[in-house]
Protein backbone atom coordinates (compact mmCIF):
# COMPACT_ATOMS: atom_id res chain seq x y z
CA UNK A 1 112.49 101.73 102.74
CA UNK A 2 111.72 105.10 103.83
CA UNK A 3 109.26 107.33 105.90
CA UNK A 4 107.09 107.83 103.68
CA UNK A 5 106.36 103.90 102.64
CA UNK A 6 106.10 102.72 106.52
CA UNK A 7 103.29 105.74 106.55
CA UNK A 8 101.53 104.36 102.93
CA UNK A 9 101.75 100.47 104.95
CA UNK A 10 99.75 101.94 107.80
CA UNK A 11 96.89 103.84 105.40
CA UNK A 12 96.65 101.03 103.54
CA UNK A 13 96.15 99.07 106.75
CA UNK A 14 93.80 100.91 108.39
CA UNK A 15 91.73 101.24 105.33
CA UNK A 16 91.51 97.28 104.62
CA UNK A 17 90.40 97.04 107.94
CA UNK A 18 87.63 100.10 108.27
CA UNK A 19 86.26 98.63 104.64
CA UNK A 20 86.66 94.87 106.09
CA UNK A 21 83.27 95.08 107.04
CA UNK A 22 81.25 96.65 104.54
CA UNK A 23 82.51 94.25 101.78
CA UNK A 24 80.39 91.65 103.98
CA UNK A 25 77.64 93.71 104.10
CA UNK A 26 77.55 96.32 101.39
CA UNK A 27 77.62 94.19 97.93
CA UNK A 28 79.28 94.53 94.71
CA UNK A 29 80.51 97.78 94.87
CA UNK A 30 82.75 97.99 98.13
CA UNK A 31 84.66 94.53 96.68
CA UNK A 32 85.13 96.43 93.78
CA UNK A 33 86.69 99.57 95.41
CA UNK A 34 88.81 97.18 98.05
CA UNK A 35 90.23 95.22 95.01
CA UNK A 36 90.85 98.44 93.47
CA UNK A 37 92.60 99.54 96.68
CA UNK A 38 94.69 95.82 97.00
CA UNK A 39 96.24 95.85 93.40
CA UNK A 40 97.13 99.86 94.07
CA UNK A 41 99.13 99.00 97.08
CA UNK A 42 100.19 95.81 95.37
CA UNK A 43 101.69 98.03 92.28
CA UNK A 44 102.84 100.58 94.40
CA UNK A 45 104.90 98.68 96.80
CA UNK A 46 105.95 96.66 93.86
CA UNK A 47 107.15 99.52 92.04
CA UNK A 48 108.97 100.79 95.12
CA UNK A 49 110.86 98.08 96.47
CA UNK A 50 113.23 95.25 95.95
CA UNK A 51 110.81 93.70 92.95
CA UNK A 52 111.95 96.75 91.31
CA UNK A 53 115.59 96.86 91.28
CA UNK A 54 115.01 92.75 90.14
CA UNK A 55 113.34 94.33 86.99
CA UNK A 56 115.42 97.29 86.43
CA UNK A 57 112.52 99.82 87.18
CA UNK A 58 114.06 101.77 90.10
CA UNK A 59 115.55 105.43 88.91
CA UNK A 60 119.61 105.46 89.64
């Protein structure tokens, strides 16, 4: 793991919790962008990591 993936952790972080509350409030449309958000980082950080050298994705 590098720099740059401890610093995409922390955005991601920070942004599930400044959107935590409007997906109470706000309706349809903030779920839909924090879902949005959740299976990014999910595919990202599954793309990046050890999942990825289990499926042979990772560039030698």
């Amino acid at each position: 793991m590098n720099f740059a993936d401890n610093w995409a952790r922390v955005f991601v972080v920070i942004t599930f919790l400044t959107l935590g509350e409007s997906q109470i409030i706000g309706g349809i449309v903030p779920n839909l962008i924090a879902f949005g958000l959740f299976l990014g980082a999910i595919g990202y950080f599954a793309s990046t990591g050890k999942m990825a050298e289990m499926f042979g994705w990772k560039r030698k």
